[in-house]
N, C-alpha and C. Protein backbone atom coordinates (compact mmCIF):
# COMPACT_ATOMS: atom_id res chain seq x y z
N UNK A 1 5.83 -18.66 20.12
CA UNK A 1 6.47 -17.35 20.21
C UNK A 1 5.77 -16.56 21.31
N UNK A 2 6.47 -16.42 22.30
CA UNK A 2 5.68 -15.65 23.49
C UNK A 2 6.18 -13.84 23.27
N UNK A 3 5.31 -12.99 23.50
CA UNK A 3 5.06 -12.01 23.24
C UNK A 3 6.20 -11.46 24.38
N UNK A 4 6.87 -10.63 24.16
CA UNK A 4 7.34 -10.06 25.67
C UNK A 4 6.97 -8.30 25.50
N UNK A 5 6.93 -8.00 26.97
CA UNK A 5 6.54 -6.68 26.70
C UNK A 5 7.57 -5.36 26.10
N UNK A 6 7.48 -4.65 25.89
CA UNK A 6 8.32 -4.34 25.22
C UNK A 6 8.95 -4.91 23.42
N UNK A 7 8.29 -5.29 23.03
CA UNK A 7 8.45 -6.17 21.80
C UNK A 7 8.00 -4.92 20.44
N UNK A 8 9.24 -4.62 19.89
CA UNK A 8 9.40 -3.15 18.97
C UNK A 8 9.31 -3.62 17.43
N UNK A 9 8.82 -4.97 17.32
CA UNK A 9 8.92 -5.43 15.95
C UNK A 9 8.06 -4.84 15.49
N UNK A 10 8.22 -4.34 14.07
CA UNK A 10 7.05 -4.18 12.85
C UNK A 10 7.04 -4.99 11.76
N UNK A 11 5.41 -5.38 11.89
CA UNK A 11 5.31 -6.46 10.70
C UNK A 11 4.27 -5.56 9.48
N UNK A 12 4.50 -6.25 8.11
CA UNK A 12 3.55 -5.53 7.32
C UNK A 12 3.01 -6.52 6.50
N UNK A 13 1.96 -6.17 6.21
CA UNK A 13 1.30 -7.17 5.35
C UNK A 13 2.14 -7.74 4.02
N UNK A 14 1.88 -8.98 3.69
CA UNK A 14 2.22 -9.64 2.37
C UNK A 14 1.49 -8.89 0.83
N UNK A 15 1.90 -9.38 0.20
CA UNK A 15 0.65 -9.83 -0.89
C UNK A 15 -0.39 -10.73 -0.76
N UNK A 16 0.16 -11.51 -0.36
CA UNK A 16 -0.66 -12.68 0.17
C UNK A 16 -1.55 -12.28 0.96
N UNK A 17 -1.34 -11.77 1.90
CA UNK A 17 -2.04 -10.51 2.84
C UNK A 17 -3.22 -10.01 2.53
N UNK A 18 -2.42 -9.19 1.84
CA UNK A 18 -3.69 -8.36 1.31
C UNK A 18 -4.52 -9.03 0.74
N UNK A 19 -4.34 -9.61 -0.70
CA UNK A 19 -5.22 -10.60 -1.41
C UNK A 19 -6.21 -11.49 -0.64
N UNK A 20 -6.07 -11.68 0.69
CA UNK A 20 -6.50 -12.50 1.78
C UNK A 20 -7.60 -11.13 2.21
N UNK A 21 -7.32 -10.47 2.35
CA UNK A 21 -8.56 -9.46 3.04
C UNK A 21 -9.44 -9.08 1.48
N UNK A 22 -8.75 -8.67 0.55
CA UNK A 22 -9.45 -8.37 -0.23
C UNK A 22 -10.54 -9.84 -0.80
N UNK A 23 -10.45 -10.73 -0.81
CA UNK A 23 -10.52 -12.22 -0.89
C UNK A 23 -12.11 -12.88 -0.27
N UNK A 24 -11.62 -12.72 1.37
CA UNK A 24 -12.24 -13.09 2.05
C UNK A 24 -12.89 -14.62 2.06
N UNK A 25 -11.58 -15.36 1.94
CA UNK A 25 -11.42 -16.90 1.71
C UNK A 25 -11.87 -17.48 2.74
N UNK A 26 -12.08 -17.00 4.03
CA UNK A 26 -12.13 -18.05 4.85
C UNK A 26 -11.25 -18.76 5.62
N UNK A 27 -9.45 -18.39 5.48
CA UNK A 27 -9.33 -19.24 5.57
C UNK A 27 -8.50 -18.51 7.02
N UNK A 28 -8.97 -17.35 7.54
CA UNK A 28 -8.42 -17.33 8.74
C UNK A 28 -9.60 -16.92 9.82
N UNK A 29 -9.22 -17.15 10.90
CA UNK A 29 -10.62 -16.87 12.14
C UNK A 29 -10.73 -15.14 12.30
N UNK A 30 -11.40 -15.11 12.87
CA UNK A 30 -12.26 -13.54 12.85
C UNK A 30 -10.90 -12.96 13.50
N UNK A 31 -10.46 -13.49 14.61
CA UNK A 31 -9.06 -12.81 15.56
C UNK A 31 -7.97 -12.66 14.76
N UNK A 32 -8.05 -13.72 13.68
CA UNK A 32 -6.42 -13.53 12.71
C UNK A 32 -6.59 -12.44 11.68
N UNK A 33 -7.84 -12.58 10.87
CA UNK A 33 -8.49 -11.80 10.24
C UNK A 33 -8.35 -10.29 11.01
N UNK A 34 -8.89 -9.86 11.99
CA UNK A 34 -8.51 -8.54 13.12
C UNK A 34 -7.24 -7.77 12.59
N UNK A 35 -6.18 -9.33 13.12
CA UNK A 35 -4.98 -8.62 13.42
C UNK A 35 -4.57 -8.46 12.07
N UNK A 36 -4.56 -8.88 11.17
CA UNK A 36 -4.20 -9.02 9.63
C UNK A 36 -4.36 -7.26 9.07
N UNK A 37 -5.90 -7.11 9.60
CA UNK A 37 -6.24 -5.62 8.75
C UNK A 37 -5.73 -4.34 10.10
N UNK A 38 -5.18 -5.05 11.18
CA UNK A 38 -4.57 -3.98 12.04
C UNK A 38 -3.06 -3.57 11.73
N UNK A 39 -2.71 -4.50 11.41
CA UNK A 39 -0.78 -5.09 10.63
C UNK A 39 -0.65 -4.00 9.65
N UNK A 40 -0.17 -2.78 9.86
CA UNK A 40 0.59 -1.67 8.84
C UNK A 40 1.60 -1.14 8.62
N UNK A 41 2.58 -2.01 9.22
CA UNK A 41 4.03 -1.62 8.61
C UNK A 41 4.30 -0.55 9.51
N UNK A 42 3.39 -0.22 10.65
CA UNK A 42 3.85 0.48 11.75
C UNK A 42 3.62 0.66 12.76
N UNK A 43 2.70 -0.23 13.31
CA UNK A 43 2.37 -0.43 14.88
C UNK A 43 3.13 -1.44 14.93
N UNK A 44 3.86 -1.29 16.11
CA UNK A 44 5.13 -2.67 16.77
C UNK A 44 4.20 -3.55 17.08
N UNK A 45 4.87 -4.38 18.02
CA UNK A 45 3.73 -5.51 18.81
C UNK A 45 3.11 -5.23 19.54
N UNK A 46 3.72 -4.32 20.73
CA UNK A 46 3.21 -3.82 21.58
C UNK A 46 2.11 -2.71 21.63
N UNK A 47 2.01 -1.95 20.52
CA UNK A 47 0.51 -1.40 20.08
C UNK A 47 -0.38 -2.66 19.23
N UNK A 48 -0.11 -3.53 18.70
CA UNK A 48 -1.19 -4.05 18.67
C UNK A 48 -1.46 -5.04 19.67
N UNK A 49 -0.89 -5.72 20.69
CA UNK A 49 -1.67 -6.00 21.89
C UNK A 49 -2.39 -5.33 22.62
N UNK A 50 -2.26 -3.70 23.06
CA UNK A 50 -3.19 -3.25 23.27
C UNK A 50 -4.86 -3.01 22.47
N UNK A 51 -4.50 -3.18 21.45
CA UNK A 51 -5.26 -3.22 20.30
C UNK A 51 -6.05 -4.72 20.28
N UNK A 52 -5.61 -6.06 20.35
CA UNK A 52 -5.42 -7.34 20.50
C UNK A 52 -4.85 -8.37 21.22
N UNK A 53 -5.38 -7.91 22.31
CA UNK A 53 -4.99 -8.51 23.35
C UNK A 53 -4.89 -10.08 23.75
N UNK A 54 -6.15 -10.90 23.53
CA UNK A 54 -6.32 -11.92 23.10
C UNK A 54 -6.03 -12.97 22.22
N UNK A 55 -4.90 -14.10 22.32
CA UNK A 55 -4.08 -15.24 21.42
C UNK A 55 -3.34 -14.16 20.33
N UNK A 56 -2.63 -13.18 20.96
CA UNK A 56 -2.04 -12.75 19.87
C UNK A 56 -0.62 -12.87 19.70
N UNK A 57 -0.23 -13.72 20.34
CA UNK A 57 1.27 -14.41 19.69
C UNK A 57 0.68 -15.45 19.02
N UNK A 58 -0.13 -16.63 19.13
CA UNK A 58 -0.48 -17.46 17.98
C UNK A 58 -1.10 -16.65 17.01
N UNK A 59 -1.95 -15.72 16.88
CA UNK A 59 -2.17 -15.42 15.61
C UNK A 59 -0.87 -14.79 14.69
N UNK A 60 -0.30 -13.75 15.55
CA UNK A 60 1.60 -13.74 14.60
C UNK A 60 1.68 -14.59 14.22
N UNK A 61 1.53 -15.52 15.25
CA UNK A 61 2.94 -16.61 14.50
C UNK A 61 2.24 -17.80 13.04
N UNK A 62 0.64 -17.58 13.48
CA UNK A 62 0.68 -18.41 12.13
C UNK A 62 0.47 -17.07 10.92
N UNK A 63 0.15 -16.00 11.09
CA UNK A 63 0.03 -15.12 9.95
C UNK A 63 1.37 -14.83 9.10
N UNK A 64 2.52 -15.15 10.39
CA UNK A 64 3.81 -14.71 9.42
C UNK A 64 3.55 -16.34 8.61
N UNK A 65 3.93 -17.08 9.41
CA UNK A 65 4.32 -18.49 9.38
C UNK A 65 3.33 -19.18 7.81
N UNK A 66 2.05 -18.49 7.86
CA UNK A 66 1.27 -18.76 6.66
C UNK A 66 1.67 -17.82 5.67
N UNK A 67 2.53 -16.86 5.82
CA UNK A 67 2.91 -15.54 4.65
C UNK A 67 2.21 -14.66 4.49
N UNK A 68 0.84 -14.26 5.07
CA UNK A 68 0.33 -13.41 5.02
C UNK A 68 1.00 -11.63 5.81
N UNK A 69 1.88 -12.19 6.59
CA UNK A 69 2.66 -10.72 7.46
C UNK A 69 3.90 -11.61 7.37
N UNK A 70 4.93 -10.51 7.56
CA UNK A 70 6.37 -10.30 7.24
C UNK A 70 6.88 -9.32 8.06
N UNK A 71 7.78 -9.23 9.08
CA UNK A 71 8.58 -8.55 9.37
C UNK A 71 8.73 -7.33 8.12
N UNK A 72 8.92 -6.14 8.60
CA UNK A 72 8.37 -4.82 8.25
C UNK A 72 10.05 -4.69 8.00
N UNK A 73 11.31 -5.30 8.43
CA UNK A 73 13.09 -4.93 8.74
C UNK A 73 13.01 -3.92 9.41
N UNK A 74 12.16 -3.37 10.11
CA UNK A 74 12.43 -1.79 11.56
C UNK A 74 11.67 -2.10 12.34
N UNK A 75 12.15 -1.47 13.22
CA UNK A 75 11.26 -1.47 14.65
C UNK A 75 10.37 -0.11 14.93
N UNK A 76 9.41 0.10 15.26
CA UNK A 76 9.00 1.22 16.05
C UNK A 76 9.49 2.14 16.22
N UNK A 77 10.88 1.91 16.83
CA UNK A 77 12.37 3.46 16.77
C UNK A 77 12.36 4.16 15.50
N UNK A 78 12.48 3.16 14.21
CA UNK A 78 12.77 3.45 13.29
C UNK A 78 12.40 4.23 12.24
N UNK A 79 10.85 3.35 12.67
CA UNK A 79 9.37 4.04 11.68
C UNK A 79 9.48 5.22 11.80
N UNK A 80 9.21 5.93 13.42
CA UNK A 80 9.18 6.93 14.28
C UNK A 80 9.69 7.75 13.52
N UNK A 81 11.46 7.68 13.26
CA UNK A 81 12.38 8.24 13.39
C UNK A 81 12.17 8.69 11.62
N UNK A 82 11.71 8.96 11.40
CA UNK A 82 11.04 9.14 9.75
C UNK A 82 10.81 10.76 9.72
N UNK A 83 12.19 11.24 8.60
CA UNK A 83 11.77 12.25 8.42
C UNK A 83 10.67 12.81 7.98
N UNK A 84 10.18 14.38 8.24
CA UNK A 84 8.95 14.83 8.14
C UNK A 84 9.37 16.10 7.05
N UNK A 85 10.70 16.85 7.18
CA UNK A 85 11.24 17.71 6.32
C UNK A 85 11.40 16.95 4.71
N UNK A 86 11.06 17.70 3.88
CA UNK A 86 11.38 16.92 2.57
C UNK A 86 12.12 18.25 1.54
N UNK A 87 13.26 17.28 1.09
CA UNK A 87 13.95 18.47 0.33
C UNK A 87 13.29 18.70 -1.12
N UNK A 88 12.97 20.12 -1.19
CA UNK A 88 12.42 20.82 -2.03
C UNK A 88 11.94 19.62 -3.77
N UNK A 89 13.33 19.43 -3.70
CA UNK A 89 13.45 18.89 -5.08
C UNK A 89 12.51 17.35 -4.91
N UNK A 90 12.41 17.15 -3.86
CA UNK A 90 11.38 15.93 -3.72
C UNK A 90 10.28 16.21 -3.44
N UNK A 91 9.51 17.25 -3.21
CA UNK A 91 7.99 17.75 -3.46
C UNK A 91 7.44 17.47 -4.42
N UNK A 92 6.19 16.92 -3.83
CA UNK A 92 4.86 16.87 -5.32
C UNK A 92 4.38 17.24 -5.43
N UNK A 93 3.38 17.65 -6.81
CA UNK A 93 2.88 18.95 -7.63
C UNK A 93 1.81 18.59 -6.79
N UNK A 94 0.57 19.62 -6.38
CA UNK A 94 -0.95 19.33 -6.06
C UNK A 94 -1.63 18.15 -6.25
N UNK A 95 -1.28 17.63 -7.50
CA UNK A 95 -2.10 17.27 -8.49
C UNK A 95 -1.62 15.45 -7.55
N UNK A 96 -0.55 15.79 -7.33
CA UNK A 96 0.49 13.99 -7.07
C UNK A 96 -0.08 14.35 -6.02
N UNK A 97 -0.31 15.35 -4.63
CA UNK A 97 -0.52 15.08 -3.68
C UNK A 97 -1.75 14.93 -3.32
N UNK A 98 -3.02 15.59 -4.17
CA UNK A 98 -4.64 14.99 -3.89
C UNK A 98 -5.00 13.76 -4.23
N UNK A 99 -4.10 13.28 -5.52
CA UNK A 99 -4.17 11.51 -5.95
C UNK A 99 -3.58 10.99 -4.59
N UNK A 100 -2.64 10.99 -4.04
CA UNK A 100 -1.99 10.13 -3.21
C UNK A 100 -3.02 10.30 -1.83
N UNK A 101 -3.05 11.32 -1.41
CA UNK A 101 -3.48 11.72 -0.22
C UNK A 101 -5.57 11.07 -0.13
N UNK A 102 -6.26 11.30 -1.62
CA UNK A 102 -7.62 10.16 -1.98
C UNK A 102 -7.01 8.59 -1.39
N UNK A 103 -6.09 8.60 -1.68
CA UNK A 103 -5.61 6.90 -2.07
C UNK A 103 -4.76 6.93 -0.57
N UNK A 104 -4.44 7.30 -0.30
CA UNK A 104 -4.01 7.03 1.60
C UNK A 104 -5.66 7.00 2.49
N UNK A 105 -6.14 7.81 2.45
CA UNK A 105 -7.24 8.23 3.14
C UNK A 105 -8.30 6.84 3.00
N UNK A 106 -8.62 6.41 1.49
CA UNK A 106 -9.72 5.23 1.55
C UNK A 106 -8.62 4.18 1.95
N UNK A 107 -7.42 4.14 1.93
CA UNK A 107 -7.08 2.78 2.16
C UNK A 107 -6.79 2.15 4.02
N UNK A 108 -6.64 3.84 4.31
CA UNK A 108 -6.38 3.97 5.79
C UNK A 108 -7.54 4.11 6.62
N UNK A 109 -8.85 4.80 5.92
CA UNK A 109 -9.68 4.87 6.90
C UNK A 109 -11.29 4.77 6.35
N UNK A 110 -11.15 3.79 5.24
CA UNK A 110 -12.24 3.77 4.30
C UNK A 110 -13.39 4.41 4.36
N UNK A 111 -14.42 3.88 4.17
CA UNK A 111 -15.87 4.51 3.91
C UNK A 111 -16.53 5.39 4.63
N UNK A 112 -15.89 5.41 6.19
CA UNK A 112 -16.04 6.65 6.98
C UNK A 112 -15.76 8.32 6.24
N UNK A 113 -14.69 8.09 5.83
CA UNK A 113 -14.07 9.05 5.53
C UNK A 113 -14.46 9.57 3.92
N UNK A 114 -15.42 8.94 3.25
CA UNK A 114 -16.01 9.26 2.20
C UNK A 114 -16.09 11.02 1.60
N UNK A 115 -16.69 11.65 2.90
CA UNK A 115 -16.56 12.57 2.50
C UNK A 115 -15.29 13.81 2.16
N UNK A 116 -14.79 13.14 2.94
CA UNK A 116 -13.00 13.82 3.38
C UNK A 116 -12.50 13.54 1.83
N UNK A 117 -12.92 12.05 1.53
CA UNK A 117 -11.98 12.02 0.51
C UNK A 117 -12.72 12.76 -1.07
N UNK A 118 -13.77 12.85 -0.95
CA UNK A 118 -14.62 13.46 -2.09
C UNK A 118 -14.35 15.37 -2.16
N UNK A 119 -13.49 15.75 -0.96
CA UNK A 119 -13.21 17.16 -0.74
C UNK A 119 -11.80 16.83 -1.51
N UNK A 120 -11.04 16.26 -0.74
CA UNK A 120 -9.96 16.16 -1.22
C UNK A 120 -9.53 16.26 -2.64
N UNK A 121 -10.29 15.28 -3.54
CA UNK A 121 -10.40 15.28 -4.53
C UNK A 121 -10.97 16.84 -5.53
N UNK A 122 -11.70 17.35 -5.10
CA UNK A 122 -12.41 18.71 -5.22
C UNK A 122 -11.29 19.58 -5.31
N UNK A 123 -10.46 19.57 -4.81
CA UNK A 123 -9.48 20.88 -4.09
C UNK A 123 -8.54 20.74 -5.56
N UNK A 124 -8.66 21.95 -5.77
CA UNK A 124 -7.88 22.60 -7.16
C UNK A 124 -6.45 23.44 -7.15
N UNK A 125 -6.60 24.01 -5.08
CA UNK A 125 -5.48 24.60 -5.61
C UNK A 125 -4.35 24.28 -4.20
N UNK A 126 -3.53 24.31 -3.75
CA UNK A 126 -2.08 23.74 -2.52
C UNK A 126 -3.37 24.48 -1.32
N UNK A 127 -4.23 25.90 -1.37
CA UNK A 127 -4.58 26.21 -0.47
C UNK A 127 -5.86 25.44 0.13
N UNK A 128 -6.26 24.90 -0.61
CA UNK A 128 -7.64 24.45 -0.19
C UNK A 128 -7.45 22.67 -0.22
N UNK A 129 -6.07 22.30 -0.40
CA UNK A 129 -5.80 20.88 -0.06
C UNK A 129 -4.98 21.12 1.17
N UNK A 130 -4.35 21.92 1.38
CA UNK A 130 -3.45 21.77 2.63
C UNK A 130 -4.40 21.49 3.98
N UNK A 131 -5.43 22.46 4.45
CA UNK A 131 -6.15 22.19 5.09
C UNK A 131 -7.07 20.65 5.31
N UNK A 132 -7.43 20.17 4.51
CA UNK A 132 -7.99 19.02 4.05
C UNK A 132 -6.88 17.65 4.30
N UNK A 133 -5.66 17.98 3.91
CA UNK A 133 -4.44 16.69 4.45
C UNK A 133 -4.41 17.21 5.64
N UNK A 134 -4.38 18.07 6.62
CA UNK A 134 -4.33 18.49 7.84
C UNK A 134 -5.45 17.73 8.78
N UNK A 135 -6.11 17.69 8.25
CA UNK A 135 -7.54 16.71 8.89
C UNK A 135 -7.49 15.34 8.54
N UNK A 136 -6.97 15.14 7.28
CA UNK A 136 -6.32 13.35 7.09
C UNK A 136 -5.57 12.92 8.22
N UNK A 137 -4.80 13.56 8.15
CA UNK A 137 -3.67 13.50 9.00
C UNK A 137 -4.18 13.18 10.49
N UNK A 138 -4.95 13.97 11.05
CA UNK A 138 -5.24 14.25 12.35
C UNK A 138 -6.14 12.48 12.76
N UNK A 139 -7.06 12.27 11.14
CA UNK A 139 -7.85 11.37 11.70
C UNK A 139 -7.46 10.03 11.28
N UNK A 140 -5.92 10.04 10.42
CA UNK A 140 -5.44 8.97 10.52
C UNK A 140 -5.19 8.66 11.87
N UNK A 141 -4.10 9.67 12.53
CA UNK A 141 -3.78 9.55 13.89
C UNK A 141 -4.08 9.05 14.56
N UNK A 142 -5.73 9.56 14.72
CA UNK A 142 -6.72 9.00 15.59
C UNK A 142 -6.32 7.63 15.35
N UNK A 143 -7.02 6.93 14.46
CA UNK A 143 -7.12 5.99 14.46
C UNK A 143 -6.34 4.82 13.90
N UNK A 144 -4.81 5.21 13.33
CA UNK A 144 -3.09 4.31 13.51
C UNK A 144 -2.57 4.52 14.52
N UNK A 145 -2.30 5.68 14.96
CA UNK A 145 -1.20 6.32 16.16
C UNK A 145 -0.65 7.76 15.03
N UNK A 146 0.44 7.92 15.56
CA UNK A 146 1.29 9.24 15.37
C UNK A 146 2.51 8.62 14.10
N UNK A 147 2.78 7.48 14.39
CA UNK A 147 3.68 6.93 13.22
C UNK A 147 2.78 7.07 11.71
N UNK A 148 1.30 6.34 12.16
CA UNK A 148 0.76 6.29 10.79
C UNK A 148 0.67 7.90 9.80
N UNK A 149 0.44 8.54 10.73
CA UNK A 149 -0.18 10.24 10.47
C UNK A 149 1.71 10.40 9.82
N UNK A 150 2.54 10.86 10.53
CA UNK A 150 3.56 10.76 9.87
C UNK A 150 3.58 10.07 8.67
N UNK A 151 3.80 8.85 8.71
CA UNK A 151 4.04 8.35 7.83
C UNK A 151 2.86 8.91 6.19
N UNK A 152 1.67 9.17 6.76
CA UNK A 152 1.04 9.76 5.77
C UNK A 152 1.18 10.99 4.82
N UNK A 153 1.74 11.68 6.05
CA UNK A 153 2.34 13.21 5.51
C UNK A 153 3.50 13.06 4.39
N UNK A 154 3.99 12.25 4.55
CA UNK A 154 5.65 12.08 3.94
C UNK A 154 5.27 11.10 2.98
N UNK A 155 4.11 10.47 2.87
CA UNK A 155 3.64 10.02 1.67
C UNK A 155 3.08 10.59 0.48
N UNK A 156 2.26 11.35 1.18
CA UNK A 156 1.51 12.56 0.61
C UNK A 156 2.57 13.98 -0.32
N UNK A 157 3.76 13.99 0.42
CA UNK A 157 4.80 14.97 -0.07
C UNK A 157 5.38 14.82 -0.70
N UNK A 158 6.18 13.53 -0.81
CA UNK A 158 7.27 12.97 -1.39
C UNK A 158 7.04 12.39 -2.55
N UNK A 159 8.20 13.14 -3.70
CA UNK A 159 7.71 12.55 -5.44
C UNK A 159 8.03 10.96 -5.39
C-alpha cells in the first residue's frame, strides 16, 4: 500500500489495539508500536506521516491487516466538519462533564497532565471547570491537532 500524498483516511484503533498497548506483548516493533498509540480516530494519513515518516505504509498495512487499526469510515473532511454547537437538551450536568473531561485528559495526554487532571476533578462548580477544559483543550491541541481539541470539547458537552 503506497502512501500518496494527500491521503484523508482515518484509522482508529481496535480492541485489539488497545489491549495491545495496554498489554505490551511484544508482538509489534517500536515503529508499529509509535504509530499504534499515534492512531486516534483523527489524524488522516497525512498527519501522521509527518508525525512518522519512516516505513509507514508497511506499518498501516500490517496494523490494519493484523486488526489492531481499522478504518475510522471518515476522512479528515469529516472529523473536521464536527459540530461544536450542542443543542441545549444535549448538555451535561458539571458533574458528566469533570468525569468525562478527567477521563479525556489521562487518556489523551497522560501523566504529564496529572495535575490538570487533579484540578479538574477539584472543580465543584461550571465556573471553575470551564476554565480548566479551556486549557485541556488548548493542550490537547497542542499535542493531536485542532480535530482532537474539537473533538474533545464535544465530548466533554454532549450527554
Amino acid at each position: 500500500m503506497a502512501i500518496a500524498m494527500g491521503d484523508r483516511r482515518v484509522f482508529s484503533k481496535t480492541p485489539k489495539g488497545t489491549a495491545e498497548l495496554a498489554a505490551r506483548s511484544g508482538a509489534l516493533s517500536l515503529a508499529q508500536r509509535r504509530l499504534l498509540i499515534l492512531v486516534d480516530g483523527l489524524r488522516d494519513v497525512d498527519e501522521l506521516a509527518a508525525l512518522v515518516p519512516s516505513a509507514l505504509d508497511e506499518s498501516l498495512a500490517m496494523l490494519e491487516q493484523g486488526g489492531f487499526i481499522s478504518l475510522a469510515g471518515a476522512t479528515a473532511d469529516t472529523v473536521q466538519g464536527t459540530p461544536t454547537s450542542i443543542p441545549e437538551a444535549e448538555m451535561t450536568t458539571v458533574q458528566e462533564a469533570r468525569t468525562r473531561a478527567v477521563r479525556a485528559v489521562n487518556e489523551l495526554l497522560g501523566p504529564a497532565a496529572d495535575r490538570l487532571a487533579m484540578a479538574l476533578e477539584a472543580a465543584r462548580s461550571g465556573d471553575e471547570l470551564r476554565p480548566l477544559i479551556r486549557e485541556a483543550e488548548r493542550l490537547v491541541g497542542l499535542a493531536h491537532g485542532a480535530a482532537a481539541a474539537q473533538a474533545f470539547i464535544v465530548g466533554v458537552r454532549r450527554r
